[in-house]
N, C-alpha and C. Protein backbone atom coordinates (compact mmCIF):
# COMPACT_ATOMS: atom_id res chain seq x y z
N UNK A 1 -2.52 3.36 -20.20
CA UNK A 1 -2.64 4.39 -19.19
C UNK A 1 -4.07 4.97 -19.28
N UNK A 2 -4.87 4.84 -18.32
CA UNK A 2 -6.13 5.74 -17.90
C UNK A 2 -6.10 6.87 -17.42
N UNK A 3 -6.77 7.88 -18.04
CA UNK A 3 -6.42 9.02 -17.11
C UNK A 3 -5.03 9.48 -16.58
N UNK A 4 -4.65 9.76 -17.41
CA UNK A 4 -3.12 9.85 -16.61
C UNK A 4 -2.22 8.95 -15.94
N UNK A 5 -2.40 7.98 -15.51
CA UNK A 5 -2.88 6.33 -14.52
C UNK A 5 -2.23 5.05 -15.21
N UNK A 6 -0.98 4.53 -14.84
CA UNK A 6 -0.62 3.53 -15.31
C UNK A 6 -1.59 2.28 -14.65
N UNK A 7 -1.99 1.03 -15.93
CA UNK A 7 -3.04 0.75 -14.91
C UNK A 7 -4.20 0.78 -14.57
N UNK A 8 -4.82 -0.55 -14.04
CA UNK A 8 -5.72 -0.46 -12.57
C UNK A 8 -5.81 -0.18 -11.03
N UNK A 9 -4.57 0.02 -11.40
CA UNK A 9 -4.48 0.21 -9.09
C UNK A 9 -5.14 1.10 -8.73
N UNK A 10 -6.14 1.04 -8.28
CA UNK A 10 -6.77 2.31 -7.12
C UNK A 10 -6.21 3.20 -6.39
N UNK A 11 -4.94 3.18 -6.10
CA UNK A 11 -4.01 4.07 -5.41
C UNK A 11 -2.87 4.31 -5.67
N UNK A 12 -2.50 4.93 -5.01
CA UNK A 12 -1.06 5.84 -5.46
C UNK A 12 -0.70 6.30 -3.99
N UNK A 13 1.06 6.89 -4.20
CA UNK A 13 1.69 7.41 -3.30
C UNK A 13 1.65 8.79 -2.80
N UNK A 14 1.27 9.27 -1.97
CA UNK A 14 1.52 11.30 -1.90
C UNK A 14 2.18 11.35 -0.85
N UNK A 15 3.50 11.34 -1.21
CA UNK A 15 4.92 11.65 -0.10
C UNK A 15 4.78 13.22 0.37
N UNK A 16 4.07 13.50 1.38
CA UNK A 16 4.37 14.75 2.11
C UNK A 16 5.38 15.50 2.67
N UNK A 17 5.97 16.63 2.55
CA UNK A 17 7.27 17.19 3.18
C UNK A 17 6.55 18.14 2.93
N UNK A 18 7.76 18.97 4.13
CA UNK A 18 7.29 20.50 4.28
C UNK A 18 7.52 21.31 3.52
N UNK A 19 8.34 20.94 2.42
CA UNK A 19 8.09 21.82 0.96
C UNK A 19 7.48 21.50 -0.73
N UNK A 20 7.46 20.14 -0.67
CA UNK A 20 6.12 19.80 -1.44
C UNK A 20 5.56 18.42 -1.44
N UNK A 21 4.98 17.85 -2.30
CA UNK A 21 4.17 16.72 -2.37
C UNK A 21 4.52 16.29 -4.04
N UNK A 22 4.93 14.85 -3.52
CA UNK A 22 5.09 14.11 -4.33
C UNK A 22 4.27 13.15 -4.69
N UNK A 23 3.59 12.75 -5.74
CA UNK A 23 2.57 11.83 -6.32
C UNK A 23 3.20 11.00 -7.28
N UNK A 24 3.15 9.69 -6.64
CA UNK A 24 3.96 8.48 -7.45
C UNK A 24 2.86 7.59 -7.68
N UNK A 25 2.69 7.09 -8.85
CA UNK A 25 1.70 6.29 -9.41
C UNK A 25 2.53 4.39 -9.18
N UNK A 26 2.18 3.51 -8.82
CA UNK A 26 2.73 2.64 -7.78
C UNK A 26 2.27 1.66 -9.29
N UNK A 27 2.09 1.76 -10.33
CA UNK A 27 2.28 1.08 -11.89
C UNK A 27 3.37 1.74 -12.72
N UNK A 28 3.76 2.72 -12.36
CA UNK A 28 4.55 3.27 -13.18
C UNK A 28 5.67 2.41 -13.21
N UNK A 29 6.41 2.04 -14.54
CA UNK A 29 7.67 1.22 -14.55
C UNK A 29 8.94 2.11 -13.41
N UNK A 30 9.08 1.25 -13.12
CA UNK A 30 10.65 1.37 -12.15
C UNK A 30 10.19 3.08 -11.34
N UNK A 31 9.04 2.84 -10.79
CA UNK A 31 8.68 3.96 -9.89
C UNK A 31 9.56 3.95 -8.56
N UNK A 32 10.15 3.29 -7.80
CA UNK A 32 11.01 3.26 -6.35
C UNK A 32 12.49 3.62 -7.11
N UNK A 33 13.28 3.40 -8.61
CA UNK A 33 14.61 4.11 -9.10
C UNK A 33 13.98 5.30 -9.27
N UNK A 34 12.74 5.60 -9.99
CA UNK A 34 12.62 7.10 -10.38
C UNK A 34 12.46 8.52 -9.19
N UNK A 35 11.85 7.97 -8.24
CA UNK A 35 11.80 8.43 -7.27
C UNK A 35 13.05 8.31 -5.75
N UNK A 36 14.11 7.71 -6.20
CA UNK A 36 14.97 7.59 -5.21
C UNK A 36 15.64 8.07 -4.78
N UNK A 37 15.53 9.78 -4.39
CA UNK A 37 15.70 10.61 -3.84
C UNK A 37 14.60 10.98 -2.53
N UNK A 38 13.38 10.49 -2.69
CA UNK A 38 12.22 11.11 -1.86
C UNK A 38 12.11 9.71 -0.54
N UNK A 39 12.77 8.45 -0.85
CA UNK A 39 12.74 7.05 -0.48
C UNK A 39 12.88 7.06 0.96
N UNK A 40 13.52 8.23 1.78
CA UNK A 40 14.06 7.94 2.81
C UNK A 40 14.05 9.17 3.36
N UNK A 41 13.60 10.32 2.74
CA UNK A 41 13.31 11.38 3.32
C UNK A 41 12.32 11.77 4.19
N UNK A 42 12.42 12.12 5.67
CA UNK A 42 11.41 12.93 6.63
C UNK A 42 10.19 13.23 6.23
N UNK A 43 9.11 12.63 6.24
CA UNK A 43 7.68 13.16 6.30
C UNK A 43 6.52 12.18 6.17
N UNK A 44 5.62 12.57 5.36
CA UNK A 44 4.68 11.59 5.65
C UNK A 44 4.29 10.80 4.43
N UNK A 45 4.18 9.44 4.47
CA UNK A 45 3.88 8.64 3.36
C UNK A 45 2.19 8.43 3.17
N UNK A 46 1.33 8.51 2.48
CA UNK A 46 0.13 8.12 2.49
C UNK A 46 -0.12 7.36 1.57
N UNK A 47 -0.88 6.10 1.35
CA UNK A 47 -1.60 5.15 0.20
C UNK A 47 -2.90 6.25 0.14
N UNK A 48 -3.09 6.99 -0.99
CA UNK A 48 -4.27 7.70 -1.03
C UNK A 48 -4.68 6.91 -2.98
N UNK A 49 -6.10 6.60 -2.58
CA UNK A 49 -7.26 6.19 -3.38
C UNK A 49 -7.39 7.15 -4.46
N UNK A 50 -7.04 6.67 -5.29
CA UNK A 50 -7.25 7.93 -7.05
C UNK A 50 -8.59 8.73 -6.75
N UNK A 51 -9.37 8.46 -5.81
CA UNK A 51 -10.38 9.73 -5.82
C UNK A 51 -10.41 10.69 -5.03
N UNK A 52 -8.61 10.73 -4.57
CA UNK A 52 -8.48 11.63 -3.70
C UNK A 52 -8.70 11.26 -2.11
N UNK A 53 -8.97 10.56 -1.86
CA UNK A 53 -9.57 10.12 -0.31
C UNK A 53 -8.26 8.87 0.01
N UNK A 54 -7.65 9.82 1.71
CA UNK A 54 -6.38 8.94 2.25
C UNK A 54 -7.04 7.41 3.08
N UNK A 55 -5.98 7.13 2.52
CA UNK A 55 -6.90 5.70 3.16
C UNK A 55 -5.44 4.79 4.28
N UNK A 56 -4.15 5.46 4.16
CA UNK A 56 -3.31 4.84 5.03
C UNK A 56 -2.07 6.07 5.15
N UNK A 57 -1.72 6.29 6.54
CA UNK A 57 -0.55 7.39 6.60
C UNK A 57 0.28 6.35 7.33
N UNK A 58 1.91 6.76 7.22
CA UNK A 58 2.85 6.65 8.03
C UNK A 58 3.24 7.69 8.18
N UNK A 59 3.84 8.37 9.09
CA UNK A 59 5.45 9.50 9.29
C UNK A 59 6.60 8.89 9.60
N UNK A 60 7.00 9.49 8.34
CA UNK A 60 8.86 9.15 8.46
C UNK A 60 9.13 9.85 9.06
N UNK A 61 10.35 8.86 9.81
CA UNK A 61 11.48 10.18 10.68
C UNK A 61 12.48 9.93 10.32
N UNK A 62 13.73 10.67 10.14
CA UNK A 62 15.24 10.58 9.92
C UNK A 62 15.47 9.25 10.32
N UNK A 63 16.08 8.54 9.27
CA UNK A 63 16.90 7.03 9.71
C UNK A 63 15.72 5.75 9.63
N UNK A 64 14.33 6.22 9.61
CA UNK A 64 13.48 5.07 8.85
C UNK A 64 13.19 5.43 7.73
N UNK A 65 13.20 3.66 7.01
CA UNK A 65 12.95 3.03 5.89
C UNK A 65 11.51 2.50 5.73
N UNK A 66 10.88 3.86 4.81
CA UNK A 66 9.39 3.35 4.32
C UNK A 66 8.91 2.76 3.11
N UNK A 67 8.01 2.00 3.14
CA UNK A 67 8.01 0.83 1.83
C UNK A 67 6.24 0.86 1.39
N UNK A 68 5.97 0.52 0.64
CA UNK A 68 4.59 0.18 -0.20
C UNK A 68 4.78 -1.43 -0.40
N UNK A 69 3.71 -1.87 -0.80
CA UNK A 69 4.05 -3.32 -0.82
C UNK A 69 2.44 -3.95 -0.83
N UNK A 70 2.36 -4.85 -1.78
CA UNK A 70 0.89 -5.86 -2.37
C UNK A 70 1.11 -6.91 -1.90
N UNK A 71 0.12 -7.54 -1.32
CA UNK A 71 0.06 -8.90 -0.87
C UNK A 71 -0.91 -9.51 -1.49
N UNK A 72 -0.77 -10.79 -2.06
CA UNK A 72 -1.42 -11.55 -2.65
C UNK A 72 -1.70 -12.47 -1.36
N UNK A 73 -3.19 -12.40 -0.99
CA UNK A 73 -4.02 -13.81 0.32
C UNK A 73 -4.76 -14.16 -0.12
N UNK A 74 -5.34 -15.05 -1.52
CA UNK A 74 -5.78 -15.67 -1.60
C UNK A 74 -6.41 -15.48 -2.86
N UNK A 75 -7.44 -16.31 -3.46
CA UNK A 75 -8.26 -16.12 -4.32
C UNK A 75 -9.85 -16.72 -4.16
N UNK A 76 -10.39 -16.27 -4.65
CA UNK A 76 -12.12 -16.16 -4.50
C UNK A 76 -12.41 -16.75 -5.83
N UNK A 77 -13.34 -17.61 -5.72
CA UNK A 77 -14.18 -18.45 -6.55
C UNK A 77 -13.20 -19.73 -7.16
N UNK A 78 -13.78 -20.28 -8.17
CA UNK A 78 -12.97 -21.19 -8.74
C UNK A 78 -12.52 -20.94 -10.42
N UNK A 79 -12.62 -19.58 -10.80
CA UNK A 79 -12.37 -19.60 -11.93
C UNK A 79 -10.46 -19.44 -11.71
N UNK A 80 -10.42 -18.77 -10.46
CA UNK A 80 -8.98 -18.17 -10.23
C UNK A 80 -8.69 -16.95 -10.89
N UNK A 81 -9.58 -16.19 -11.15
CA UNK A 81 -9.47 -14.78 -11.57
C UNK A 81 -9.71 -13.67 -10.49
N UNK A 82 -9.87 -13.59 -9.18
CA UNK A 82 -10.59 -13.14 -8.48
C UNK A 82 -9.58 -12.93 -7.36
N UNK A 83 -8.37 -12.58 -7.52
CA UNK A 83 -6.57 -12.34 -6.71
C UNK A 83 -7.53 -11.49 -5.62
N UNK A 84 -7.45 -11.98 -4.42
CA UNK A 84 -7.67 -10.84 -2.94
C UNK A 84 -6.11 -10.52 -2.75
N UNK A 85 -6.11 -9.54 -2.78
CA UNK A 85 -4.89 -8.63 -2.97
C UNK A 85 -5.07 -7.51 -1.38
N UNK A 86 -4.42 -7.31 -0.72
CA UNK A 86 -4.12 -5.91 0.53
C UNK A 86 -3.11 -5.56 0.12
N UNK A 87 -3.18 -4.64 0.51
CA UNK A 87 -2.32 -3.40 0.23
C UNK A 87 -1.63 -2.60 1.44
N UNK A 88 -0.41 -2.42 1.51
CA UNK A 88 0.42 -2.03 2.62
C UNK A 88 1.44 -0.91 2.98
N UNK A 89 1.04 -0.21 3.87
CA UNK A 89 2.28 0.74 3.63
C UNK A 89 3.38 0.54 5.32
N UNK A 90 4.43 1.08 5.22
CA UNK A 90 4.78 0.57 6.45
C UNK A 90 6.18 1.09 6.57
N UNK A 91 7.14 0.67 7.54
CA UNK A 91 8.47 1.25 7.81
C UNK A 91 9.37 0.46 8.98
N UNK A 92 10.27 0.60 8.76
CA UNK A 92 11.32 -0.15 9.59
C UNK A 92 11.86 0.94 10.11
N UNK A 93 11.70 1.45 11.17
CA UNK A 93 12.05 2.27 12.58
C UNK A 93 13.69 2.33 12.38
N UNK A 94 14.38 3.16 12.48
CA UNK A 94 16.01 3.57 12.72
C UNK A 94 16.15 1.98 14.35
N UNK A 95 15.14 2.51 14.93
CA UNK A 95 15.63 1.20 15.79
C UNK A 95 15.19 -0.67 15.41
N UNK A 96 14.54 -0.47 14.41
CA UNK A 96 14.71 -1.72 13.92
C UNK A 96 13.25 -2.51 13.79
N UNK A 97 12.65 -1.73 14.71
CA UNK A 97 10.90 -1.89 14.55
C UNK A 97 10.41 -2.22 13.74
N UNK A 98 9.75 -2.90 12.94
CA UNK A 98 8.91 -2.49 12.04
C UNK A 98 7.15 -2.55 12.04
N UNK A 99 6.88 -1.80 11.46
CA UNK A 99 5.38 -1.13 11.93
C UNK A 99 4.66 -1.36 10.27
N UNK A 100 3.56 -1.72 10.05
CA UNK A 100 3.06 -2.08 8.39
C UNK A 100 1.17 -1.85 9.16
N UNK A 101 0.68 -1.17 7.98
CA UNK A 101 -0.68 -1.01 7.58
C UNK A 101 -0.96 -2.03 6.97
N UNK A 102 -2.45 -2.25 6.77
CA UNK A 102 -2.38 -2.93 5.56
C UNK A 102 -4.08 -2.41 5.07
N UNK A 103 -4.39 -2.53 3.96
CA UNK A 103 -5.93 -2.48 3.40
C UNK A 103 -6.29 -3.74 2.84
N UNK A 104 -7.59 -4.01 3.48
CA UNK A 104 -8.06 -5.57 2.80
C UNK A 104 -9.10 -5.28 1.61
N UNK A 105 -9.27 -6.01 0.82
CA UNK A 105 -10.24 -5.40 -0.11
C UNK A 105 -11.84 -4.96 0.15
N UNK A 106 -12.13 -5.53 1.31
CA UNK A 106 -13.63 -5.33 1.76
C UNK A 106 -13.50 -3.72 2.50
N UNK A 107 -12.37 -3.63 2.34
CA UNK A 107 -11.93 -1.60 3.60
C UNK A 107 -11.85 -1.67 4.18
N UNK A 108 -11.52 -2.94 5.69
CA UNK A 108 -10.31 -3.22 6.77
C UNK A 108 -9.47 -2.95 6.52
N UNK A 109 -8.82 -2.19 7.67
CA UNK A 109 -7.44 -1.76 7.81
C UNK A 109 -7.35 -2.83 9.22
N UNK A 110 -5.75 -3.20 8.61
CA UNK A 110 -5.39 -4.11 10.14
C UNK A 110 -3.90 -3.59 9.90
N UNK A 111 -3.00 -3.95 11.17
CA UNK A 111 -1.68 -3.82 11.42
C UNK A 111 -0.95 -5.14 11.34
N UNK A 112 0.21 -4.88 11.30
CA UNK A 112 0.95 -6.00 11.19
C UNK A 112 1.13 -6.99 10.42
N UNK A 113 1.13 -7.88 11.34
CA UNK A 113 0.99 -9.72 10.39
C UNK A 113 -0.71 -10.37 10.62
N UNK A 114 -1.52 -9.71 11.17
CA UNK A 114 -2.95 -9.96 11.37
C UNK A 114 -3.36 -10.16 9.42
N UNK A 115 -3.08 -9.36 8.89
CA UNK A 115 -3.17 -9.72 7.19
C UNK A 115 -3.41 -11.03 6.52
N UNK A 116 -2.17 -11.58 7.06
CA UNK A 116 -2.15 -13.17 6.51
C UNK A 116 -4.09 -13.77 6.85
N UNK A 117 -4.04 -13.95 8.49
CA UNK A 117 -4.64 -14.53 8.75
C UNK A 117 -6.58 -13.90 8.30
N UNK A 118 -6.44 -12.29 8.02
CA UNK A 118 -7.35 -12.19 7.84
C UNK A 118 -7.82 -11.65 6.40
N UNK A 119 -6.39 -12.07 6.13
CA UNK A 119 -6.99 -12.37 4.13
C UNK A 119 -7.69 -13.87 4.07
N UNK A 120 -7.28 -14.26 4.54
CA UNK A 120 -7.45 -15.95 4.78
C UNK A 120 -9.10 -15.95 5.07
N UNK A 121 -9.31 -15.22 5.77
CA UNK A 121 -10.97 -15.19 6.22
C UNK A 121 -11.86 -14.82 5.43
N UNK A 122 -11.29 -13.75 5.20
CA UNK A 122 -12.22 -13.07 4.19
C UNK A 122 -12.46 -13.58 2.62
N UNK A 123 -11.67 -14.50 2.21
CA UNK A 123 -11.30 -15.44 1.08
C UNK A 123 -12.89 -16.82 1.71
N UNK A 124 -12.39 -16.95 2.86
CA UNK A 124 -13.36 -18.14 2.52
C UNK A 124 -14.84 -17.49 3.45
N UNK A 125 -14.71 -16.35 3.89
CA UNK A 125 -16.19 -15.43 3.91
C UNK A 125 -16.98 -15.58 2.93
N UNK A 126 -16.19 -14.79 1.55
CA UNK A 126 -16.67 -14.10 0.26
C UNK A 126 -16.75 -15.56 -0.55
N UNK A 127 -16.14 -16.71 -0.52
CA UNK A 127 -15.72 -17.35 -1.67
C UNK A 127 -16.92 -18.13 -1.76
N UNK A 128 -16.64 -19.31 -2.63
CA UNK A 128 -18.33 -19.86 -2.70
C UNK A 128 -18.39 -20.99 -1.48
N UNK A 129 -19.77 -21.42 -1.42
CA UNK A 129 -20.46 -21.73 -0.57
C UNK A 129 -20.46 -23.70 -0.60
């Protein structure tokens, strides 16, 4: 633990409601049982950056299901140490919708399923030559 900080992840959870704020560290062992009271409750979900700075909101409403979630698109170089990883926050609508952020490691934000294809890019952008 760093700093308080299970971990390397750059971010964390700050579940907003109108009577307080919850900060879930997204390394912490079995963080979605420890917190499974706040899982489905009304308000706002944010991926905010350990230096304090929000970098993805959703708002929950009654009857949607909001989620966090890492995507592994690819890897950079040839040692295979170099995981391009996005990062996602998102929700499945009471009507069945579902709606997803995502962060790419270069600091694109895209929606949806655009991710796949533009982890994919940015893998052979950055990778070698």
């Amino acid at each position: 633990m760093v700093d308080g900080w299970y971990g390397e992840l750059p971010f964390y959870l700050a579940l907003v409601f109108d009577d307080e704020v919850v900060t879930i560290d997204l390394e912490q062992p079995q963080w979605i049982a420890t917190y499974a009271d706040y899982m489905r409750k009304p308000g706002v979900w944010i991926l905010r950056h350990k230096s304090g700075i929000d970098i993805l909101a959703v708002v929950v409403h009654d009857g949607d299901q909001p989620y966090y979630t890492a995507r592994h698109v690819g890897v950079m170089g040839n040692a295979g140490s170099n995981e391009v990883v996005a990062h996602g926050i998102g929700k499945k609508r009471a009507d069945g919708v579902v709606e997803r952020l995502w962060l790419l490691p270069n600091g694109v934000v895209c929606a949806g399923d655009d991710v796949g294809d533009l982890g994919i890019r940015l893998v052979h952008q950055l990778g070698p030559r």
